[in-house]
Protein backbone atom coordinates (compact mmCIF):
# COMPACT_ATOMS: atom_id res chain seq x y z
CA UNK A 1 28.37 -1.24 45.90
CA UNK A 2 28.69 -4.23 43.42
CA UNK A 3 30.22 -3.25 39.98
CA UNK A 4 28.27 -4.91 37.22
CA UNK A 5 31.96 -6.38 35.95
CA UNK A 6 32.41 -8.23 39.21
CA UNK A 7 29.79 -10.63 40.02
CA UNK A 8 29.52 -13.03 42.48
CA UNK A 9 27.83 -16.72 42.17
CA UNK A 10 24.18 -17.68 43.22
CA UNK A 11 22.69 -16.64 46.73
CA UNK A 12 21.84 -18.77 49.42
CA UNK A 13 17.83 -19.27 49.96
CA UNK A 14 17.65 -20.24 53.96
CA UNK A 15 19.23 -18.47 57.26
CA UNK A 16 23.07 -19.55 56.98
CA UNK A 17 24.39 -20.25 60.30
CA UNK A 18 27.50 -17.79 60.98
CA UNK A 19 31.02 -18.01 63.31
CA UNK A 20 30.42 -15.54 65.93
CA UNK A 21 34.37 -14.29 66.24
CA UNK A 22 34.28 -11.42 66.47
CA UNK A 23 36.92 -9.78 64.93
CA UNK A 24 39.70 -7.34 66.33
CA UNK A 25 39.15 -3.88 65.38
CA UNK A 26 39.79 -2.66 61.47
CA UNK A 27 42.83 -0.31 60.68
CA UNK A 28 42.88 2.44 58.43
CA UNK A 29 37.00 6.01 50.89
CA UNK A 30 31.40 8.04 49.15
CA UNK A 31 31.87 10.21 46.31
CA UNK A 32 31.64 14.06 45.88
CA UNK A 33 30.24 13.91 49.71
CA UNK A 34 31.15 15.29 52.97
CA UNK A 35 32.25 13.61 57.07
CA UNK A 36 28.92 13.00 58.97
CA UNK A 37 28.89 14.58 61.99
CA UNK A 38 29.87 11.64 64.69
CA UNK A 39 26.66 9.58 65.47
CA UNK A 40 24.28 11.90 63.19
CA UNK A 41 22.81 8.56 61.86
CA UNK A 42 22.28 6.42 64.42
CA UNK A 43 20.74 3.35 62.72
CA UNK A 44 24.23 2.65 60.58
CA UNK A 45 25.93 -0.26 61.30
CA UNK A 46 29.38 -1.69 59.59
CA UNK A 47 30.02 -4.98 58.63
CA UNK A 48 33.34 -6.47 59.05
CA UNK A 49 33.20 -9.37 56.70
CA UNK A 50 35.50 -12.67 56.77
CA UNK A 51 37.71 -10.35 59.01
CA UNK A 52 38.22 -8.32 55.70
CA UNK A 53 35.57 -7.11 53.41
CA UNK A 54 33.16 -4.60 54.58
CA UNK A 55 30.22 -3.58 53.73
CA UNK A 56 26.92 -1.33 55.06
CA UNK A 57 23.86 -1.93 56.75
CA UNK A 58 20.97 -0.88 58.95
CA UNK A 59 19.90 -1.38 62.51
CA UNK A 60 15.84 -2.55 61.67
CA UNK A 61 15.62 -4.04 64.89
CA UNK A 62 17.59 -4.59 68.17
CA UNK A 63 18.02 -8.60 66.71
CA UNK A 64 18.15 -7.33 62.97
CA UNK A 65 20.52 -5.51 60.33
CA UNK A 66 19.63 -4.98 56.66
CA UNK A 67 21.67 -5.06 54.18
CA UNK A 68 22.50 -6.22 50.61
CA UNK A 69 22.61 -9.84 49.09
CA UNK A 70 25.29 -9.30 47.60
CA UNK A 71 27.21 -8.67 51.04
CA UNK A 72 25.52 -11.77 52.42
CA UNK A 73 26.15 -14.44 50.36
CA UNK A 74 30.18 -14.10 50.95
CA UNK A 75 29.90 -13.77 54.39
CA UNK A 76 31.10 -17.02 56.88
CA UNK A 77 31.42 -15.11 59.99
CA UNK A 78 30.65 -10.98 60.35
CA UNK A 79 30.68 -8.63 63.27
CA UNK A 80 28.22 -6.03 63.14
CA UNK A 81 29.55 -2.13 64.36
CA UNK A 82 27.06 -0.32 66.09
CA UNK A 83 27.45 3.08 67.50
CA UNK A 84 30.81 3.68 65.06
CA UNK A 85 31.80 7.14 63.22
CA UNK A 86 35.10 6.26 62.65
CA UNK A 87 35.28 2.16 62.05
CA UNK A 88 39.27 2.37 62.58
CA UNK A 89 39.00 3.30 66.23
CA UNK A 90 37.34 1.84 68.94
CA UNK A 91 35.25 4.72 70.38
CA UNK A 92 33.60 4.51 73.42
CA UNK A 93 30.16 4.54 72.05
CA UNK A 94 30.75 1.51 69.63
CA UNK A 95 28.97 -2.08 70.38
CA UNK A 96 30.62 -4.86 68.29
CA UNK A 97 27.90 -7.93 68.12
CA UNK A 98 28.56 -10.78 66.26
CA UNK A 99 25.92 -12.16 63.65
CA UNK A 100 24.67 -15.02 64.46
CA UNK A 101 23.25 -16.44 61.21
CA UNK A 102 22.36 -14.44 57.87
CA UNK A 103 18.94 -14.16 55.24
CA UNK A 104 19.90 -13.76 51.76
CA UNK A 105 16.55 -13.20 49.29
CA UNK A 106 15.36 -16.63 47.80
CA UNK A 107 15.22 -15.20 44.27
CA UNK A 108 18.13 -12.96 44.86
CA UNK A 109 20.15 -13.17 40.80
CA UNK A 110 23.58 -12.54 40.97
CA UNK A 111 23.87 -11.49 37.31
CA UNK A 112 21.26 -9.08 37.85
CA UNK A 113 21.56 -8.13 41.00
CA UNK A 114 17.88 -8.54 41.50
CA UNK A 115 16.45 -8.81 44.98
CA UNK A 116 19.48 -7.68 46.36
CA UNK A 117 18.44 -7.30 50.02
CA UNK A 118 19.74 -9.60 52.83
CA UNK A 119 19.44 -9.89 56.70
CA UNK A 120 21.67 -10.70 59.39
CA UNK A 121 20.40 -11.76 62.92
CA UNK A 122 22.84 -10.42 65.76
CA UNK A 123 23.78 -13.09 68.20
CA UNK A 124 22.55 -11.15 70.72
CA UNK A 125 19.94 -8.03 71.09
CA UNK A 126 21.76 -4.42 70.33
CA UNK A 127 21.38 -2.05 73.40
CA UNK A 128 19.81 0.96 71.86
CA UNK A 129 21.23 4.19 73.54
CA UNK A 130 21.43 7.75 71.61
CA UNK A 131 24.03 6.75 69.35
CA UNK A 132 22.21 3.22 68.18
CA UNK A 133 19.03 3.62 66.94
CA UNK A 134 16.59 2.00 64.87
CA UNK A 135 16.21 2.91 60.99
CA UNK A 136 12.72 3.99 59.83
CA UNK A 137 11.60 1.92 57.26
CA UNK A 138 8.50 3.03 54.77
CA UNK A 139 4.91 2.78 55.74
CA UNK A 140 3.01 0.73 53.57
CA UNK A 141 1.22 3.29 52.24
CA UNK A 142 4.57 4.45 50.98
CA UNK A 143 5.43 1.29 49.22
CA UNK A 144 5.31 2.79 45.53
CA UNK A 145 6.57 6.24 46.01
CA UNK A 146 9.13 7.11 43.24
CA UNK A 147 10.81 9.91 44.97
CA UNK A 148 11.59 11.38 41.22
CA UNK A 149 13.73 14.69 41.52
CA UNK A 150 13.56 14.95 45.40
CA UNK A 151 16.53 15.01 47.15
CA UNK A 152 18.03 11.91 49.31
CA UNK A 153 21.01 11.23 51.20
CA UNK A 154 23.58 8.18 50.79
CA UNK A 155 25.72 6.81 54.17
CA UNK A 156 28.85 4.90 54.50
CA UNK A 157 32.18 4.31 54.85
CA UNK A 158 32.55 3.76 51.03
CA UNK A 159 35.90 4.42 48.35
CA UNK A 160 36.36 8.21 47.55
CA UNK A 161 37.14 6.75 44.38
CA UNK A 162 37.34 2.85 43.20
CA UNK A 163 39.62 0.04 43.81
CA UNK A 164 39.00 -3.59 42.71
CA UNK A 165 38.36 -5.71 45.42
CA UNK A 166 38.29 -3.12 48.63
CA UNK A 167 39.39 -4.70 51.78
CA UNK A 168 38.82 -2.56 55.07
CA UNK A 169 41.86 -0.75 54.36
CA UNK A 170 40.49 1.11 51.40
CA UNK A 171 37.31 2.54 52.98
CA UNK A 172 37.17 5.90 54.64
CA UNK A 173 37.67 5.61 58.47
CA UNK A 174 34.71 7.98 59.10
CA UNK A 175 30.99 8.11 58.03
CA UNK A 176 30.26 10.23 55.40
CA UNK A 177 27.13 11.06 53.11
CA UNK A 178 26.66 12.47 49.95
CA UNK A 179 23.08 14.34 48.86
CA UNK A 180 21.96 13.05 45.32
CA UNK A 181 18.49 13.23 43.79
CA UNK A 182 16.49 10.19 42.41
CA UNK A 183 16.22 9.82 38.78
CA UNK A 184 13.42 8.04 36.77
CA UNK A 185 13.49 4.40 36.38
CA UNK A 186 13.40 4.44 32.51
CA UNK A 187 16.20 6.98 32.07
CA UNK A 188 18.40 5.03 34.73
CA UNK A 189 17.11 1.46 32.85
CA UNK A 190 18.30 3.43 29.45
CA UNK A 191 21.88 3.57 31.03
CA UNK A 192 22.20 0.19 32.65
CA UNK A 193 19.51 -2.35 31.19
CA UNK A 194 20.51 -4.69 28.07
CA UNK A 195 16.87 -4.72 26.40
CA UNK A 196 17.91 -6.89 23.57
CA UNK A 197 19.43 -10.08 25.78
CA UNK A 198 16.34 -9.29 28.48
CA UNK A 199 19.48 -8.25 30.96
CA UNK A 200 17.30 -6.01 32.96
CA UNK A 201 19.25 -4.54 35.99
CA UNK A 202 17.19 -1.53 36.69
CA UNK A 203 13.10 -2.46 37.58
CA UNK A 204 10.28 -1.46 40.02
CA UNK A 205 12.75 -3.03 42.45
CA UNK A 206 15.23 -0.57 42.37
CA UNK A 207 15.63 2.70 43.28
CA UNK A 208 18.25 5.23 40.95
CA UNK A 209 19.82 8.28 41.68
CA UNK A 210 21.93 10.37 39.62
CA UNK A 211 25.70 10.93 39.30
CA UNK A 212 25.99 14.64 38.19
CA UNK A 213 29.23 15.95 39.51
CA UNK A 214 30.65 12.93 40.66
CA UNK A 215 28.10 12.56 42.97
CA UNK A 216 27.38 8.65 44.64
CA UNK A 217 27.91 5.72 46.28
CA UNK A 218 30.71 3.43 45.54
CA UNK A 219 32.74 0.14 46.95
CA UNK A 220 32.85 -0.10 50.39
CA UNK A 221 29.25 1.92 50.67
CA UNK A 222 27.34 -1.96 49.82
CA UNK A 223 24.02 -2.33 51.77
CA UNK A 224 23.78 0.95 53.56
CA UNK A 225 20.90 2.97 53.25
CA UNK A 226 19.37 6.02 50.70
CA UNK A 227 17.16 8.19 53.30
CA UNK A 228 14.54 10.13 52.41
CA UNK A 229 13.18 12.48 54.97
CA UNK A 230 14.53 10.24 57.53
CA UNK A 231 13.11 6.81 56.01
CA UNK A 232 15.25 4.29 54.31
CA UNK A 233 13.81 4.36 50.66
CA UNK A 234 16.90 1.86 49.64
CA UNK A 235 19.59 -0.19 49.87
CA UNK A 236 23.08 0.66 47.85
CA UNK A 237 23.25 -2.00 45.52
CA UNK A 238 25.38 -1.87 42.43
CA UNK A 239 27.19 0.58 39.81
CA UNK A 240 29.62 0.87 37.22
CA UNK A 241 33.10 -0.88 37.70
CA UNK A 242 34.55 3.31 37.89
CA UNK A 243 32.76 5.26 40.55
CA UNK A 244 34.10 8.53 39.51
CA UNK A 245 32.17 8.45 35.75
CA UNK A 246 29.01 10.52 36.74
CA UNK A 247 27.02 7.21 36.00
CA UNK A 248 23.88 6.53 38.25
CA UNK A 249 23.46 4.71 41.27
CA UNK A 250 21.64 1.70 41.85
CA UNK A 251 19.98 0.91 44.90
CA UNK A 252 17.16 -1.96 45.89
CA UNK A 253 13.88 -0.23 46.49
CA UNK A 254 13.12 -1.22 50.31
CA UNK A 255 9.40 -0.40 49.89
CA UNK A 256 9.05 -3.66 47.75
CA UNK A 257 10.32 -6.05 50.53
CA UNK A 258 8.27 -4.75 53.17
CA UNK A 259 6.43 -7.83 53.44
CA UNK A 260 9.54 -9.96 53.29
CA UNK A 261 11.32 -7.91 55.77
CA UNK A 262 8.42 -8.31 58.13
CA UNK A 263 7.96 -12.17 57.17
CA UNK A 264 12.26 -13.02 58.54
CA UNK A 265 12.36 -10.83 60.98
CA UNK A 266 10.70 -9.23 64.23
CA UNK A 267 10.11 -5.97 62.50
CA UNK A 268 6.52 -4.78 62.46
CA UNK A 269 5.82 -2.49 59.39
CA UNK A 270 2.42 0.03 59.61
């Protein structure tokens, strides 16, 4: 998750070629949640960044990750994890592809964090088995669902609490989750949104859910998915600079890229 006191410059707008090193396995924190059980969801891949930085993502394809802008525009070379629980180890049923050149939104704003939703193209197809599998994304039909009150679920390998500037040695070694419920748009935009200097970080693009009882996503959790009922409604985007305040969590609404997803990639969406 980006904190709003630690931005980054402007995206690029075309598919950035990448080094496809792959990088030697990581060594050795989401909050309030619990350990996944090992390969209990499937479609979540880590991203070893710059052979440092890590971030979240999403198996949409067996050529495709999503994941957040805000991961993509500092990556030079990445290796996608497939199959991990715990990203320290290399378990048997992990598949570690290289990407091969990544998507970042065209109108992706770095002070706003708008748009924040990125792909990466493997440099070769993932081998789906019962511990890689595809993420569901919404039906169009679903595209403008609000999801106010019901209960979803947050995945990574996130910060039990925050550090500036997490490197893969801050992030839990196993998957976790965390259950949260999604809040209106208005009371998260109350929060977050400067109305007076038009800073608007919360919009029909994003997708909130609260923080009661130090409940979220934090660093380290950036680009994985918010599920609901097995869909990915989101994409963890960005927070406060302290995880651990009960503030919201902000997350880009996936139903309002559908068409872009569909439009970079080889996904087909019904």
């Amino acid at each position: 998750m980006m904190m709003l006191s630690n931005l980054k410059e402007s995206a690029a707008t075309k598919w950035v070629s990448l080094s496809q090193h792959v990088s030697p396995s990581p060594s050795n924190r989401i909050i309030g949640g619990d350990e996944a059980t090992p390969h209990e969801f499937p479609f979540m891949v880590g991203l070893l960044i710059n052979g440092n930085a890590f971030c979240g993502g999403t198996l949409i394809s067996e050529n495709y990750v999503l994941t957040a802008a805000h991961c993509g525009v500092v990556i030079s070379r990445v290796t996608v994890i497939l199959g991990a629980h715990n990203v320290s180890a290399e378990e048997d049923t992990q598949n570690r592809i290289a990407g091969a050149s990544v998507l970042v939104h065209e109108e992706y704003n770095s002070t706003s964090f708008q748009n924040d939703v990125a792909l990466i193209k493997l440099s070769e197809p993932a081998t789906l088995n019962e511990n890689i599998q595809l993420a569901k994304l919404p039906a169009r039909a679903d595209a403008d669902e609000k999801y106010v009150d019901d209960t979803t679920t947050g995945i990574g390998w996130g910060l039990f609490e925050d550090v500036f500037q997490p490197t893969i040695n801050d992030i839990s070694s196993t998957l976790r989750y965390v259950n949260v419920s999604v809040l209106l748009l208005s009371d998260c935009g109350e929060y977050y949104n400067d109305y007076v200097n038009n800073m608007l970080f919360v919009t029909e693009n994003n997708v909130c859910t609260s923080g009661y009882k130090n409940r979220g996503t934090c660093n380290g959790d950036s680009g994985g998915p918010l599920i609901h009922d097995g869909t990915q409604i989101g994409i963890v985007s960005i927070g406060t600079q302290l995880c651990e305040v009960c503030s919201p969590s902000i997350y880009t609404n996936v139903g309002r890229y559908l068409d872009w997803i569909e439009d970079n990639s080889d996904v087909v969406i019904s």
